[in-house]
Protein backbone atom coordinates (compact mmCIF):
# COMPACT_ATOMS: atom_id res chain seq x y z
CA UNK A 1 -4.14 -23.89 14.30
CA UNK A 2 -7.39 -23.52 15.79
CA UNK A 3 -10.86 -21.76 14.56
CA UNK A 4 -9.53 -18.37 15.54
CA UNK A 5 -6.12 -18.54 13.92
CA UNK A 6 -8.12 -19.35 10.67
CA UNK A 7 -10.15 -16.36 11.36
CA UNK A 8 -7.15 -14.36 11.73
CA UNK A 9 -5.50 -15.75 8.06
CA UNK A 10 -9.35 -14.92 6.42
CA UNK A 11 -8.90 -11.32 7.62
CA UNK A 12 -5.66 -10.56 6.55
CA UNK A 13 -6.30 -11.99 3.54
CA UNK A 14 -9.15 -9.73 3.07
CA UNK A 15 -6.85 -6.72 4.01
CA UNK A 16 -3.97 -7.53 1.35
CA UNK A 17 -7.03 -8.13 -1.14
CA UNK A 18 -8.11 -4.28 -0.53
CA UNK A 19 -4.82 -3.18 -0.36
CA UNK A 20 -4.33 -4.63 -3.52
CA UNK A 21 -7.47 -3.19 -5.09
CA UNK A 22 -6.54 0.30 -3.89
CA UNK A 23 -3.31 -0.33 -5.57
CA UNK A 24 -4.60 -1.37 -9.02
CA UNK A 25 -7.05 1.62 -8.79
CA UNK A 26 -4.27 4.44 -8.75
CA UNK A 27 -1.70 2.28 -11.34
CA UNK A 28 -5.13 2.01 -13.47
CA UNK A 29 -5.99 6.49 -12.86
CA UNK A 30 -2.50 7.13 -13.63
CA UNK A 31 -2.00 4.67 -16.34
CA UNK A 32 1.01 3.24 -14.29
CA UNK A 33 1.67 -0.40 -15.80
CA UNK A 34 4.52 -1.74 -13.16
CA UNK A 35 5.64 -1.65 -9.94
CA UNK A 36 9.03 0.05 -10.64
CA UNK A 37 6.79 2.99 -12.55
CA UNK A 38 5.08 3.47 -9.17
CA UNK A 39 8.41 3.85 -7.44
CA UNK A 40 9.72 6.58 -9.85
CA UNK A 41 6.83 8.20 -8.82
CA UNK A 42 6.84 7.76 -5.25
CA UNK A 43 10.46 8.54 -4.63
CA UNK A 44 10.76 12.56 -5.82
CA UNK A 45 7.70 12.70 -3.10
CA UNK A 46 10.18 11.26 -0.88
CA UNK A 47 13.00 12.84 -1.97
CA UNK A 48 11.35 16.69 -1.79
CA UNK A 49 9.38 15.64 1.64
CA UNK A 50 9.32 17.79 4.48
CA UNK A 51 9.15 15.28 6.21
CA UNK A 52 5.12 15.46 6.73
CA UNK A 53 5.00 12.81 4.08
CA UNK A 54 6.59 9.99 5.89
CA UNK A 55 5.36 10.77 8.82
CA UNK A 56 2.18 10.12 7.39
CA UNK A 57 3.38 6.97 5.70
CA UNK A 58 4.87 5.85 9.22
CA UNK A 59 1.27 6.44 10.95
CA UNK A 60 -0.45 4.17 8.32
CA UNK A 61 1.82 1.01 8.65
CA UNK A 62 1.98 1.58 12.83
């Protein structure tokens, strides 16, 4: 590894530490406690999409 490989970990550290945060911030609003709590919610969205939603979703992770 070199200087800008290290560089590359500290940044995408510092993305999944956001990430994280913005996680915790909606479980913490919607007084969701667990992970599988947040994926009864998330899949009726899915389920009753038009399709809008994942495209959406799809955008974000590209």
């Amino acid at each position: 590894m070199n200087k800008t490989d290290v560089g590359d970990i500290a940044d995408g550290l510092k993305l999944i530490e956001d990430g994280v945060e913005k996680i915790q911030n909606v479980m913490r609003e919607h007084k969701i406690k667990s992970l599988s709590e947040i994926a009864s919610e998330l899949i009726p969205f899915f389920k009753k999409d038009d399709d809008s939603l994942t495209e959406s979703i799809i955008s974000r992770l590209e």
